[in-house]
N, C-alpha and C. Protein backbone atom coordinates (compact mmCIF):
# COMPACT_ATOMS: atom_id res chain seq x y z
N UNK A 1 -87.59 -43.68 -54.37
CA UNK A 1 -88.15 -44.45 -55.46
C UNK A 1 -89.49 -43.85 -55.89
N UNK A 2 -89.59 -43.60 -57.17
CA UNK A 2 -90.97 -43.79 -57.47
C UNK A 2 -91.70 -44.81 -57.46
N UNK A 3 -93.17 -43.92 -57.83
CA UNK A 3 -94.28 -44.86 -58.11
C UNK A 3 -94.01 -46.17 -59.39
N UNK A 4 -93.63 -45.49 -60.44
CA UNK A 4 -93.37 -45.97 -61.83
C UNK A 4 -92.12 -47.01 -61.35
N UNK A 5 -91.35 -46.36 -60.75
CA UNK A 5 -89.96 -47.57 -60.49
C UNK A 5 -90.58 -48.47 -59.94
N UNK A 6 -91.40 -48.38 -58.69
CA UNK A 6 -91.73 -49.74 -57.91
C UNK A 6 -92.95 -50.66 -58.31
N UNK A 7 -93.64 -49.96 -59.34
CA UNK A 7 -94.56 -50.90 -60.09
C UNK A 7 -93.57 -51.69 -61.13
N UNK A 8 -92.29 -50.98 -61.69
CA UNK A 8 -91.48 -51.83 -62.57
C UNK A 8 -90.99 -53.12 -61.51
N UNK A 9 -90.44 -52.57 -60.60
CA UNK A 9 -89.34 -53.19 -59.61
C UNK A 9 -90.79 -54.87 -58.91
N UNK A 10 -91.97 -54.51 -59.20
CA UNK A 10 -92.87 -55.24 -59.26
C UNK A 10 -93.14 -56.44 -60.04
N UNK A 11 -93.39 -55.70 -61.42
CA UNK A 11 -93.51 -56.28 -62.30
C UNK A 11 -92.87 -57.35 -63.22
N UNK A 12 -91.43 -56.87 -62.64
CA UNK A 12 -90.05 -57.99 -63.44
C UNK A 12 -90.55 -59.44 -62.97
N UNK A 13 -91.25 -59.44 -61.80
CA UNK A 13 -91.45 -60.97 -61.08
C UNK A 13 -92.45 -61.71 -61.93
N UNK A 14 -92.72 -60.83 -62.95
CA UNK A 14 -93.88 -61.23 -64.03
C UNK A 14 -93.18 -61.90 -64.93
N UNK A 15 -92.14 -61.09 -65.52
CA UNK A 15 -91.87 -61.10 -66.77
C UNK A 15 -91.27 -62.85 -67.34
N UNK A 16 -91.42 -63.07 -68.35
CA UNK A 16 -90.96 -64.22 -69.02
C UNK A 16 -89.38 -64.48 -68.59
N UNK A 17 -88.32 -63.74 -68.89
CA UNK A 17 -86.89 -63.80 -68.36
C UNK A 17 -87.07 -64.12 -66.89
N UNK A 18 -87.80 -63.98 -66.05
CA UNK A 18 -87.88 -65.24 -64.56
C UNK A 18 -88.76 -65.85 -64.55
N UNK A 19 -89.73 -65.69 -65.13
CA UNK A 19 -90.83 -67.07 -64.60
C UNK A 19 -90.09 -67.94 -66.08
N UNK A 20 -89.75 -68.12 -66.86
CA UNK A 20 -89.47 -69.13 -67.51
C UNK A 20 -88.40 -69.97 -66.89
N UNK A 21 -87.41 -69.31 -66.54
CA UNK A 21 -86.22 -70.45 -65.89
C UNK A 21 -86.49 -70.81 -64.53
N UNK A 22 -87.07 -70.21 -63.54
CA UNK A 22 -87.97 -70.29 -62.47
C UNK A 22 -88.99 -71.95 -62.93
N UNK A 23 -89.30 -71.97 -63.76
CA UNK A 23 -90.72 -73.03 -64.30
C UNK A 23 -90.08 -74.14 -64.76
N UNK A 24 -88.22 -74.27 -65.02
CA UNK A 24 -87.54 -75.06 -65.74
C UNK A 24 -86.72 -75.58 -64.33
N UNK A 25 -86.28 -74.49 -63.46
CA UNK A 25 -86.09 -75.47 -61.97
C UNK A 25 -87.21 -76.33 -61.43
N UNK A 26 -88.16 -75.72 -61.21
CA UNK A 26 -89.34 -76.45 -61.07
C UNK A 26 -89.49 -78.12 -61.46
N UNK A 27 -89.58 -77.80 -63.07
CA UNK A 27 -89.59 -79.24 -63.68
C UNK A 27 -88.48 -80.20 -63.11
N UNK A 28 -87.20 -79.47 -63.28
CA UNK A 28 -86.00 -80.51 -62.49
C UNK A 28 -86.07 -81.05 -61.33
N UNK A 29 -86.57 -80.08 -60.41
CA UNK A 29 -87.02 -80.69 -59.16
C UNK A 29 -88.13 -81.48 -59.48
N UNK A 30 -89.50 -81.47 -60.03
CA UNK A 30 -90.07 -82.39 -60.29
C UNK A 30 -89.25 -83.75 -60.36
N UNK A 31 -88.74 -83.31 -61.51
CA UNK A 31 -88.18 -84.81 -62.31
C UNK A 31 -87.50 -85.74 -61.26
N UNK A 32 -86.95 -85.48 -60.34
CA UNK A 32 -86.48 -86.29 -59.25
C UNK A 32 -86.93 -86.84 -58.35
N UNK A 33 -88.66 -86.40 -58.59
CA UNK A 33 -89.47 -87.60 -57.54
C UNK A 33 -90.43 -88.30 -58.94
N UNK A 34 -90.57 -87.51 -60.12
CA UNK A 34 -91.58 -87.88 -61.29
C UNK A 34 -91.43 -87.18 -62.36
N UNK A 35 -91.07 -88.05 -63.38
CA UNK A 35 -90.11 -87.44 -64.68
C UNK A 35 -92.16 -87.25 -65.10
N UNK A 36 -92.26 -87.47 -64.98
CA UNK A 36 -93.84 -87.49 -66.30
C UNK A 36 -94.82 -86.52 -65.17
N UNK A 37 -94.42 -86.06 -63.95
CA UNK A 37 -95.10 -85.10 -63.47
C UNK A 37 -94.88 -84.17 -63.87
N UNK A 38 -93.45 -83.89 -63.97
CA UNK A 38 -92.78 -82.72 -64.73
C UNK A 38 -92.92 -82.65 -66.09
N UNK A 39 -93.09 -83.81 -66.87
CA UNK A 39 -93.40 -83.47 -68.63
C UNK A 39 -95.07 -82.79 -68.07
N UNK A 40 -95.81 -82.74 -67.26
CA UNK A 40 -97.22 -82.71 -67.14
C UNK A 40 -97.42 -80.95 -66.77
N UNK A 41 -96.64 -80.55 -65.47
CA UNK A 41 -96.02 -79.51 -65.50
C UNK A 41 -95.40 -78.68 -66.50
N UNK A 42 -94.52 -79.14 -67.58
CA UNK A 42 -94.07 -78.23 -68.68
C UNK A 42 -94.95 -78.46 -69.66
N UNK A 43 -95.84 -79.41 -69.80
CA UNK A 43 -97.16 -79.18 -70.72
C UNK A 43 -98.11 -77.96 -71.09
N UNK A 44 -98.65 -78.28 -69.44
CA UNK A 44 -99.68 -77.61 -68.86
C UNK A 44 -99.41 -76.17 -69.01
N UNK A 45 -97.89 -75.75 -68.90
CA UNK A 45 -97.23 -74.26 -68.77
C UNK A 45 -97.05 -73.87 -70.38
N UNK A 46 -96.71 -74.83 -70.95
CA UNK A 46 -96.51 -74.20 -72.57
C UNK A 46 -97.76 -74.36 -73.16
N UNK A 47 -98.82 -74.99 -73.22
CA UNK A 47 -100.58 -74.73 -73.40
C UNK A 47 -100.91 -73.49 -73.21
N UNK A 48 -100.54 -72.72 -71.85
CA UNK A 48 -101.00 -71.55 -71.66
C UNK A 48 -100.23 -70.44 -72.42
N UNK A 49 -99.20 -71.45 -71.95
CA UNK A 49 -98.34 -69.59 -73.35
C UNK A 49 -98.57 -70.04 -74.72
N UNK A 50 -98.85 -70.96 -75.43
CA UNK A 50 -99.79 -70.89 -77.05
C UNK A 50 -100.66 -70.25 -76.87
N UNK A 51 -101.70 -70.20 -75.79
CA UNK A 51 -103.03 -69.64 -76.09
C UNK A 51 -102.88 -67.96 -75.77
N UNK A 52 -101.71 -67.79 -74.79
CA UNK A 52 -101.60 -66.24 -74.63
C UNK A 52 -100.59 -65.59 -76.12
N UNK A 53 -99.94 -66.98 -76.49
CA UNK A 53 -99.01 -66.12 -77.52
C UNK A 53 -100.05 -66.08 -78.88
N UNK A 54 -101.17 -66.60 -79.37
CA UNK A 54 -102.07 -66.54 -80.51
C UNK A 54 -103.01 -65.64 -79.97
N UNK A 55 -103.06 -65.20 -78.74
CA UNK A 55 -104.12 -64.18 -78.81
C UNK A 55 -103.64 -63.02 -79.07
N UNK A 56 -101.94 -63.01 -78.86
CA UNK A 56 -101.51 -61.75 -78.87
C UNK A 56 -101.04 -61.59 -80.36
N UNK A 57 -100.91 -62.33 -80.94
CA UNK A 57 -100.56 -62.56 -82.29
C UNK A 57 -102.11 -61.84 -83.31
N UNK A 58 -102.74 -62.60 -82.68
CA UNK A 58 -104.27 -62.44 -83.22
C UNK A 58 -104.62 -60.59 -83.13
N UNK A 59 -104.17 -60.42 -81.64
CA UNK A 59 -104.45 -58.85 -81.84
C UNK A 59 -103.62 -57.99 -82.36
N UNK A 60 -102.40 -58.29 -82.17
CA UNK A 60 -101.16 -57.64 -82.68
C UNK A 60 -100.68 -57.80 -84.61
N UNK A 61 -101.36 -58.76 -85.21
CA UNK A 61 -100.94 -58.57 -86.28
C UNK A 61 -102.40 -58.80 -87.39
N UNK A 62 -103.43 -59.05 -86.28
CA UNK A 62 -105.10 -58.80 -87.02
C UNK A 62 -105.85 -58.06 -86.56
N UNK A 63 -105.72 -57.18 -85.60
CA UNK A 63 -106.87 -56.45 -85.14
C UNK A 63 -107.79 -57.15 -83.81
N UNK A 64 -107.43 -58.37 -84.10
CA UNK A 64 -108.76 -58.87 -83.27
C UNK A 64 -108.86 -58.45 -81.61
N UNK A 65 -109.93 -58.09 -81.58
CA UNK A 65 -110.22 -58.01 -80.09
C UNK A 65 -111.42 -58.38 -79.77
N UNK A 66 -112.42 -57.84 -78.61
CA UNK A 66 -113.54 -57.84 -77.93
C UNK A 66 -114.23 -56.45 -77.94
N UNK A 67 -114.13 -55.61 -78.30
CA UNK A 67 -114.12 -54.29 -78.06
C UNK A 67 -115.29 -53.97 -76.69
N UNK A 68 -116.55 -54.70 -77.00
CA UNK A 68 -117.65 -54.31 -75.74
C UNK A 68 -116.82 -54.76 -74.65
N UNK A 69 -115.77 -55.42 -74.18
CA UNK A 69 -115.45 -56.03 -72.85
C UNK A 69 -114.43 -55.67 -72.66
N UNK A 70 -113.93 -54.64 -73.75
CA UNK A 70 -112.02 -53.54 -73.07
C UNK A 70 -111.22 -54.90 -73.54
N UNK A 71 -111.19 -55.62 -73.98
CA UNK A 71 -110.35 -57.23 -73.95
C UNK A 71 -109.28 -57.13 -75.47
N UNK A 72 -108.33 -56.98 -75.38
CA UNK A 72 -107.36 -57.09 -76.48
C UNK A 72 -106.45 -58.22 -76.01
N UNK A 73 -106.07 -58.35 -75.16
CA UNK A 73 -105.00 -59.38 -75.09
C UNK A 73 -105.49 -60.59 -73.19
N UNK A 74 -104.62 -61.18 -73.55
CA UNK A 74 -104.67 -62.40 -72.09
C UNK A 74 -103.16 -61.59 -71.14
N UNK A 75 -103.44 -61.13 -70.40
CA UNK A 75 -102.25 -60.67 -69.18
C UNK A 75 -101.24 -61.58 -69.15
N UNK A 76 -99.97 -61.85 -70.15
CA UNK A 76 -98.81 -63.28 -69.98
C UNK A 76 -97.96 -62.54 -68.70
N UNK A 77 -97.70 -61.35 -68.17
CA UNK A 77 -97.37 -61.75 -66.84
C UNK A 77 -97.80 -62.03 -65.92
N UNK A 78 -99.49 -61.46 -65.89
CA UNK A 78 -100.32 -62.22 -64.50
C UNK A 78 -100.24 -64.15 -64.60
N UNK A 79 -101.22 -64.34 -65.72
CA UNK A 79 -100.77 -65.60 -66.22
C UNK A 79 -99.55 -66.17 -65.69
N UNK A 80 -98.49 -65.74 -66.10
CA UNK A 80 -96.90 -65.90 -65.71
C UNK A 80 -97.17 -66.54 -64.75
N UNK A 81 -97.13 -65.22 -63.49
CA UNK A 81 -96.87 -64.95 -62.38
C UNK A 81 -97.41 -65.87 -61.18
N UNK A 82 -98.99 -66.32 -61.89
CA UNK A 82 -100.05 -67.09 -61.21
C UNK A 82 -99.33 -68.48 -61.38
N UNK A 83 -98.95 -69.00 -62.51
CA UNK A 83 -99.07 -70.40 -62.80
C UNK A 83 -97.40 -71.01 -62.07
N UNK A 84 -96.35 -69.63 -62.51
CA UNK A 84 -95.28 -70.25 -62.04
C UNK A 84 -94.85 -70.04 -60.49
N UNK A 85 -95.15 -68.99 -60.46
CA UNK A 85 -95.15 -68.58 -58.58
C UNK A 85 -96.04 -69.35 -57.37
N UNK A 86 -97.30 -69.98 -58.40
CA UNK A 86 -98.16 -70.37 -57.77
C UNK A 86 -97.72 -71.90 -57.25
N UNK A 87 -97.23 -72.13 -58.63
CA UNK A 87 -96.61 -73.93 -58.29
C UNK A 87 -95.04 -74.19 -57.61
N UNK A 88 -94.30 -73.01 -57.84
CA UNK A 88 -93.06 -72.75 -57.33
C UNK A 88 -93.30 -72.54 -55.37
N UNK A 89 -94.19 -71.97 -54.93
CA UNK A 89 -94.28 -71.70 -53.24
C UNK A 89 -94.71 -73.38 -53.12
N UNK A 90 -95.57 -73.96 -53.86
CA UNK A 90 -96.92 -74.67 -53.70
C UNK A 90 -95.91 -75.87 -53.56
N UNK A 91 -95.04 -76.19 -54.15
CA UNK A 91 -93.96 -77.40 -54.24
C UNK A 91 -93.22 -77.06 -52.95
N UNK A 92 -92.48 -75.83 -52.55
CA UNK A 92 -91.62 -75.70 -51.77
C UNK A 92 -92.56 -75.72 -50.04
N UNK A 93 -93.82 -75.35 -50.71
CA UNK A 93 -94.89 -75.64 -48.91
C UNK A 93 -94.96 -76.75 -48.92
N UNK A 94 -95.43 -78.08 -50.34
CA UNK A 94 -95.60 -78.81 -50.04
C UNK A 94 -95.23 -79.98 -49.26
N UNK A 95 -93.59 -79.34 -49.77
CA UNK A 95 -92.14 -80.20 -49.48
C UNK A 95 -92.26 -80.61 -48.09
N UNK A 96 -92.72 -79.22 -47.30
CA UNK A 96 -92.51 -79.74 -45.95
C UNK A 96 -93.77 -80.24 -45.21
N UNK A 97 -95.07 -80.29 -45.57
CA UNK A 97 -96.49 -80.75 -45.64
C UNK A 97 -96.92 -80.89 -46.68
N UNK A 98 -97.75 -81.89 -47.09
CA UNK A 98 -98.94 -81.71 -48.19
C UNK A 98 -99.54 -81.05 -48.06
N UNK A 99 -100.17 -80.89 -46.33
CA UNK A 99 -101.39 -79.72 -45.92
C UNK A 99 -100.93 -78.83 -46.61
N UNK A 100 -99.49 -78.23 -46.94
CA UNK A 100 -99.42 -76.83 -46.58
C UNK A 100 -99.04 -76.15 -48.35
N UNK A 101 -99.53 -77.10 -48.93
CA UNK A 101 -99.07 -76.99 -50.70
C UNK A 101 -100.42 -76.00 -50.95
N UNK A 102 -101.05 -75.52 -50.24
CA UNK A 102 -102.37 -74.63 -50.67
C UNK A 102 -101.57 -73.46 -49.97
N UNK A 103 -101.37 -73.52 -48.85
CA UNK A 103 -100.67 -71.79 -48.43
C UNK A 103 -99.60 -71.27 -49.53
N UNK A 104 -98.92 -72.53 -49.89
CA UNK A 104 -97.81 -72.07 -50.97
C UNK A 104 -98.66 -71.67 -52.37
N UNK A 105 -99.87 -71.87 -52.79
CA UNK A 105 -100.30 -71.45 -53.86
C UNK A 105 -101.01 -70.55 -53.63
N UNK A 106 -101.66 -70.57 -52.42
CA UNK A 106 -101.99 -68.58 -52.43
C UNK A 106 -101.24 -67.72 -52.20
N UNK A 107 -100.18 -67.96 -51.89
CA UNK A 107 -99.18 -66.83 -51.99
C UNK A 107 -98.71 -66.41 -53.51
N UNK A 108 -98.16 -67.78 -54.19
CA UNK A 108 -98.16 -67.17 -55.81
C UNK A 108 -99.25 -66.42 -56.00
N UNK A 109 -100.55 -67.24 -56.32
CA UNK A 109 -101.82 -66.45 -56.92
C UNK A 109 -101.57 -65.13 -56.15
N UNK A 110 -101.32 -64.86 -54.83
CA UNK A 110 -101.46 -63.20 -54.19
C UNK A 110 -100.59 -62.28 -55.03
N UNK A 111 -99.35 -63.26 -55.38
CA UNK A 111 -98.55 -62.39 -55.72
C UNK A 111 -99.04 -61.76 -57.67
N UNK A 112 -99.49 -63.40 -58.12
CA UNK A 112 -100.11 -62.72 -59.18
C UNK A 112 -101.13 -61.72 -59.56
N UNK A 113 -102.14 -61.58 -58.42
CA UNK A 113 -102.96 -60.42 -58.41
C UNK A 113 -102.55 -59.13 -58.11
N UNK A 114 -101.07 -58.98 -57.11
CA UNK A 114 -100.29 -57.93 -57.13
C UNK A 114 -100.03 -57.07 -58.57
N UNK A 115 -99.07 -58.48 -59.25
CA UNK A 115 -98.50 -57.88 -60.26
C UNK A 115 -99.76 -57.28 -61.51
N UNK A 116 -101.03 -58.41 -61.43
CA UNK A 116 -101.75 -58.13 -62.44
C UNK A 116 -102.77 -56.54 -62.06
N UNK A 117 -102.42 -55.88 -60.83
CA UNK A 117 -103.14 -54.73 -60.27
C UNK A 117 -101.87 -53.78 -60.78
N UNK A 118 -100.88 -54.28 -60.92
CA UNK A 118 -99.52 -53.23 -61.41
C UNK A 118 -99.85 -52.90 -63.00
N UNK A 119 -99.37 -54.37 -63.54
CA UNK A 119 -100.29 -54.06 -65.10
C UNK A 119 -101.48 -53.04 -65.36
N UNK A 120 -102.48 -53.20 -64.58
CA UNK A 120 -103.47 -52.38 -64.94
C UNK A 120 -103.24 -50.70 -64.62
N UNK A 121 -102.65 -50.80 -63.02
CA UNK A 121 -101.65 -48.94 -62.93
C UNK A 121 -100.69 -48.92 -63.93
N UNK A 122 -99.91 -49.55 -64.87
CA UNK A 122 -99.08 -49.05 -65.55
C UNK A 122 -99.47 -48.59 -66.88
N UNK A 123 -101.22 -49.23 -66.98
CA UNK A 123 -102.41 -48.92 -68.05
C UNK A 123 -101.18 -49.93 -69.53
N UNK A 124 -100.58 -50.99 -69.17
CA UNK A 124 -100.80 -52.12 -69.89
C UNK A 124 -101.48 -53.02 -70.47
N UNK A 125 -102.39 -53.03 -69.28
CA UNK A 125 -103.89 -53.75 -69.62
C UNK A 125 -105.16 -53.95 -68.96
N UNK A 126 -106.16 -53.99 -69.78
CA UNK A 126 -107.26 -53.99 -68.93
C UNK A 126 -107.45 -54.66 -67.92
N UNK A 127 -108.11 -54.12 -67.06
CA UNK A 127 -108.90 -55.28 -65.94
C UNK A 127 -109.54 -56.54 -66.46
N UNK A 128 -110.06 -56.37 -67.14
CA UNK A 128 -110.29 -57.80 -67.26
C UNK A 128 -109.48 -58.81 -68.21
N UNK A 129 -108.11 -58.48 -69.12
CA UNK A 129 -107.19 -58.98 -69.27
C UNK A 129 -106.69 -59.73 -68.19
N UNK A 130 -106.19 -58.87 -67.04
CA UNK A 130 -105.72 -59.15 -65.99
C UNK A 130 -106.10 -60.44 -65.38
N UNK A 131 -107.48 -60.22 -65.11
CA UNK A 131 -108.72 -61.38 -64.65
C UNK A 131 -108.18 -62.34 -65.17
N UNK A 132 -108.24 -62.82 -67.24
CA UNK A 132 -108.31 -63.71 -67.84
C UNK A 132 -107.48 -64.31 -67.65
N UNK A 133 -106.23 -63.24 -67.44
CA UNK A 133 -104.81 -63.75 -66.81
C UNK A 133 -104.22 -64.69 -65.49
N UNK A 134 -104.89 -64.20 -64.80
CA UNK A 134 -105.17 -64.26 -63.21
C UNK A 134 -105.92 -65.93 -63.34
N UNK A 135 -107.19 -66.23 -63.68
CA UNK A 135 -107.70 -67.39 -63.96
C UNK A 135 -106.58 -68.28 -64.45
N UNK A 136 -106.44 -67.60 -66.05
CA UNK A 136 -105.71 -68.94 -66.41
C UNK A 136 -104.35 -69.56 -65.33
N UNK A 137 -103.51 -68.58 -65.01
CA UNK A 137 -102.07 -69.45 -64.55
C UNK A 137 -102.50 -69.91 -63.53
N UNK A 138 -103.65 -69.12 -62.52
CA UNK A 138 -104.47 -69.63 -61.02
C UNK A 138 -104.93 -71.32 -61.31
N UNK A 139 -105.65 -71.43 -62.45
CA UNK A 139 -106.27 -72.56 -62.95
C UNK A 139 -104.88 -73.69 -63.15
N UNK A 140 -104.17 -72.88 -63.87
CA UNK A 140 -102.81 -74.20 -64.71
C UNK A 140 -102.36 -74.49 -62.80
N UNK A 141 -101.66 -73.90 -61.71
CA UNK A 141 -100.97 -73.95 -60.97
C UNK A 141 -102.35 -74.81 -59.80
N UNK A 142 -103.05 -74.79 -60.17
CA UNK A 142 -104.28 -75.57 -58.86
C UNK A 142 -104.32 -76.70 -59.40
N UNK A 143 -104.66 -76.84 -60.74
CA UNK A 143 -104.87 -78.28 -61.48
C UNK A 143 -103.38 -79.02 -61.27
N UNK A 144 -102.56 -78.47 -61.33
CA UNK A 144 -101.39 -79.20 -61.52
C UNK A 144 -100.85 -79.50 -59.74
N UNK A 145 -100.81 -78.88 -58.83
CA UNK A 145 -100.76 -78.94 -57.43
C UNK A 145 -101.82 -79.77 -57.01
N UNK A 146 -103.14 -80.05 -57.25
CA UNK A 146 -103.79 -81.14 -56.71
C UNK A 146 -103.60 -82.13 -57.08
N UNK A 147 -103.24 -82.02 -58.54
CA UNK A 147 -102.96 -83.71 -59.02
C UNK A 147 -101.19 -84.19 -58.41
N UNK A 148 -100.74 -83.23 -58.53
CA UNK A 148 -99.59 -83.96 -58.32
C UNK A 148 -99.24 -84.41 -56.34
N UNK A 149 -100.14 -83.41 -55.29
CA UNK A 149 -99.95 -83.97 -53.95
C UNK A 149 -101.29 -84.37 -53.88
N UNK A 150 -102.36 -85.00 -54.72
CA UNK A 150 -103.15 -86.24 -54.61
C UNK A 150 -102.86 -87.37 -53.81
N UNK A 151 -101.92 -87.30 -54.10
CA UNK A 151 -101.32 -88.34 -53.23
C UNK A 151 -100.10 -88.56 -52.46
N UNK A 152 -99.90 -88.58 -51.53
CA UNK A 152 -98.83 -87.92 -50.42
C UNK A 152 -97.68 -88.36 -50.79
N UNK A 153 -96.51 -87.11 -50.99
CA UNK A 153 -95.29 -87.26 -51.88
C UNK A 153 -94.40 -86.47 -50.76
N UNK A 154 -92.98 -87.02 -50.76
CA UNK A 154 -91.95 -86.37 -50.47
C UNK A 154 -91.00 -85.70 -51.36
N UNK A 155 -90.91 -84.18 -51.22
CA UNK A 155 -89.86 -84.06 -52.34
C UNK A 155 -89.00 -84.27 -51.67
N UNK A 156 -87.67 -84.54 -52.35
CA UNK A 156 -86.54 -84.85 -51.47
C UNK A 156 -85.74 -83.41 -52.40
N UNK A 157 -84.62 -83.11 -51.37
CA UNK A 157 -84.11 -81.94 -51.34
C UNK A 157 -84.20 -80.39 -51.65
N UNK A 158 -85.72 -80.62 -50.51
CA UNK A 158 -86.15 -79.04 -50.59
C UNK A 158 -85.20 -77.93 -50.61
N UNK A 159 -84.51 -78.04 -49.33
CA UNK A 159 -83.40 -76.83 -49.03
C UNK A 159 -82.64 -76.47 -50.48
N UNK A 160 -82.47 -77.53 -50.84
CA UNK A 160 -81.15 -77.26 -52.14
C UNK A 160 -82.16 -76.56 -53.31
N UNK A 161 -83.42 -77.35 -53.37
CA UNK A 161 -84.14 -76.90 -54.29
C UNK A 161 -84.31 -75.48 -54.15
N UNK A 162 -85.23 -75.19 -52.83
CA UNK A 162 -85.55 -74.17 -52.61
C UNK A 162 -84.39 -72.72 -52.93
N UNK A 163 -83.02 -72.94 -52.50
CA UNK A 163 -81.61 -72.35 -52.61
C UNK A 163 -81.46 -71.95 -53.84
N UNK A 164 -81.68 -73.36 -54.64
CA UNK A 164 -81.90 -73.46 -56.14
C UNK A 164 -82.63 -72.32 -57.00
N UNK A 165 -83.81 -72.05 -56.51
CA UNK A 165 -84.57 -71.26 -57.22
C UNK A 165 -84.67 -70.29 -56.97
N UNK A 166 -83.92 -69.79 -55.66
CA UNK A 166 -83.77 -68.10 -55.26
C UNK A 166 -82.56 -67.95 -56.19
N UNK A 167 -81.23 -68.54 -56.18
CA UNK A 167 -80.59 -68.54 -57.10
C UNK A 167 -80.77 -68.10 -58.49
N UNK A 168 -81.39 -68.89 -58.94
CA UNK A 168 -81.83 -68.52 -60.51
C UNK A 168 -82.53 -67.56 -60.94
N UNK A 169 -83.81 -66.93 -59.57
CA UNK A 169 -84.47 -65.77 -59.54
C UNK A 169 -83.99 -64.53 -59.63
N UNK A 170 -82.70 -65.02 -58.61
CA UNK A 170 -82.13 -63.74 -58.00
C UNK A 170 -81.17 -63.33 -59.55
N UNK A 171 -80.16 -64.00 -60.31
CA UNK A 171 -79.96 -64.03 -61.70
C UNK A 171 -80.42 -63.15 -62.51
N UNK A 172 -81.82 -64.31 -62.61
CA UNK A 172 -82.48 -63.73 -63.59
C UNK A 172 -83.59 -62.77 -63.85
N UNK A 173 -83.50 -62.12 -62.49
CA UNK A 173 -84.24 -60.76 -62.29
C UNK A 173 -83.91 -59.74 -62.67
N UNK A 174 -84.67 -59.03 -63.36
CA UNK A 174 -84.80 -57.89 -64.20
C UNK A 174 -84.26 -58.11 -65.94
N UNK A 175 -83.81 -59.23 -65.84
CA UNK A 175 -84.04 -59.33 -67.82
C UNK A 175 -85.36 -59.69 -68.05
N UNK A 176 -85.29 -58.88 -69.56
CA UNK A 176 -86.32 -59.29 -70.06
C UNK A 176 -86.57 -59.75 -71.10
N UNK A 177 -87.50 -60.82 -70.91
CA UNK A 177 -87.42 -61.24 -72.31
C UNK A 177 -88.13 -60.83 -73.78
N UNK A 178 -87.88 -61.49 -75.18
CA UNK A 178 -87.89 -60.00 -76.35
C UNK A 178 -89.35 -60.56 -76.65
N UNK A 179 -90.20 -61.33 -76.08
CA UNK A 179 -91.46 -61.88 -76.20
C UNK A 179 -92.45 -60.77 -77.10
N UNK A 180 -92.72 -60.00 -76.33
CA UNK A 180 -93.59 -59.23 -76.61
C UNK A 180 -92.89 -58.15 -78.25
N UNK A 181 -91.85 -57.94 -77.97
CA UNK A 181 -91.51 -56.97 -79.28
C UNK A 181 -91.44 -57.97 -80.81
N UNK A 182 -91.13 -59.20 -80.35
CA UNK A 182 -91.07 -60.35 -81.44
C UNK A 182 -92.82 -60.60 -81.92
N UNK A 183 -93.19 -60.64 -80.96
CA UNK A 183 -94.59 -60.86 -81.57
C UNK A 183 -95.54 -59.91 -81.85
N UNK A 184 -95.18 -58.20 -81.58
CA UNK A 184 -95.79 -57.20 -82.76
C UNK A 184 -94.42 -57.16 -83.72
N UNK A 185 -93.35 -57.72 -83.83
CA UNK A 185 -92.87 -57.61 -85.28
C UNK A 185 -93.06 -58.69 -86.31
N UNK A 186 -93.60 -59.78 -85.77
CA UNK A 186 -93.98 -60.63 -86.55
C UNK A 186 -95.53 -61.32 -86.84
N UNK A 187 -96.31 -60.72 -86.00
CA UNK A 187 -97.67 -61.18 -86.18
C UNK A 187 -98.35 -60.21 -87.30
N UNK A 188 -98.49 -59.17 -87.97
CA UNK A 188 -98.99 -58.76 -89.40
C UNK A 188 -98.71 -59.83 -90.64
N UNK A 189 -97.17 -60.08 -90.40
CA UNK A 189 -96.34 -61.18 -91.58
C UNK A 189 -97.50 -62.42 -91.60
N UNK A 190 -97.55 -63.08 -90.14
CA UNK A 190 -98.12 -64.22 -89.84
C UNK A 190 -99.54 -64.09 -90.47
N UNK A 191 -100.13 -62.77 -89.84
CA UNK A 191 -101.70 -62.75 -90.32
C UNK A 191 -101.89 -62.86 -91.64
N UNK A 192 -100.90 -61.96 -92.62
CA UNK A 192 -101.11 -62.18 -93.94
C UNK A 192 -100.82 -63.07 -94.18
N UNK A 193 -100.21 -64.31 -93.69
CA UNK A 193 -99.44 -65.40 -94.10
C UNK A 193 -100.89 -66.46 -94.10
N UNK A 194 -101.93 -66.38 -93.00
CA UNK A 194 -102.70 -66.99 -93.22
C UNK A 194 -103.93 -66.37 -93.40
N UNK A 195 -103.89 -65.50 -94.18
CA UNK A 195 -104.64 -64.88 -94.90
C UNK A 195 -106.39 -64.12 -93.89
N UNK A 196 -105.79 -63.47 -92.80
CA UNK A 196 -107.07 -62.92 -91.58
C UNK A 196 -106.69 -61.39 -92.23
């Protein structure tokens, strides 16, 4: 294997085609101890992809960037990677402790700083994209894991859950989704559309 293969073979754990259906087991399992934890959860997760999909819109079809700070875009697979990996271990540690819903979210976040150190070797994006990246899903997946084992919860049917979501991972690993090519073919249209 190469270098280039195993930063790809890395990186898919980023990509939108698994952390999105990955983030939609999630909610289901939510929904079976707390339907409105899970609307809180798929909130919190589509907030962050508006603000990563208008920044990329913003740079991709206006120019806009940061230029003194290297900053063109928000990292949507660190992001990704942080918010859904982070709450995906963080539910399945919690399942079997509350204590242990923090080991399950540093392992996402680890894994998101993996992938967001891949991004930057594959010269995708800056370091401090990465960062912005890294914060935000770190931030969405902590806020949403303290509030929701605030108060001591049982999920009920970890195993299946857990089964559940290697399942769907295992699937839906290595598609990808057309995120990124949709939004440099349509963000110039958009910009002129609102006149930037």
């Amino acid at each position: 294997m190469t270098s280039t293969t195993v930063l790809s073979w890395i990186t898919n754990f980023g990509d939108a085609g698994i952390t999105i259906p990955v983030a939609a087991g999630c909610a289901l399992w939510l929904s079976t101890t707390d339907k409105r934890e899970a609307l809180v959860w798929i909130g919190t997760l589509l907030g962050a992809l508006v603000l990563v999909g208008v920044n990329k819109i913003l740079y991709a079809g206006c120019g806009v960037e940061i230029r003194s700070l290297d900053f063109r875009v928000i990292s949507g697979h660190t992001m990704l990677t942080s918010a859904v990996w982070g709450v995906t271990f963080g539910l399945l540690a919690g399942s079997r402790s509350v204590r242990w819903y923090r080991l399950g979210a540093a392992a996402g976040l680890g894994l998101g700083a993996l992938i967001g150190f891949c991004r930057v070797v594959q010269d995708a994006h800056t370091p401090i994209e990465v960062v912005a990246g890294w914060f935000l899903g770190g931030g969405i997946a902590l806020f949403f894991l303290r509030r929701f084992f605030k108060q001591p919860r049982k999920m009920p049917g970890s195993i299946f859950a857990g089964l559940g979501l290697l399942a769907v991972s295992t699937i839906a690993y290595g598609h990808h989704a057309p995120i990124q090519q949709m939004l440099v073919a349509y963000s110039p249209w958009l910009c002129r559309w609102f006149d930037f």
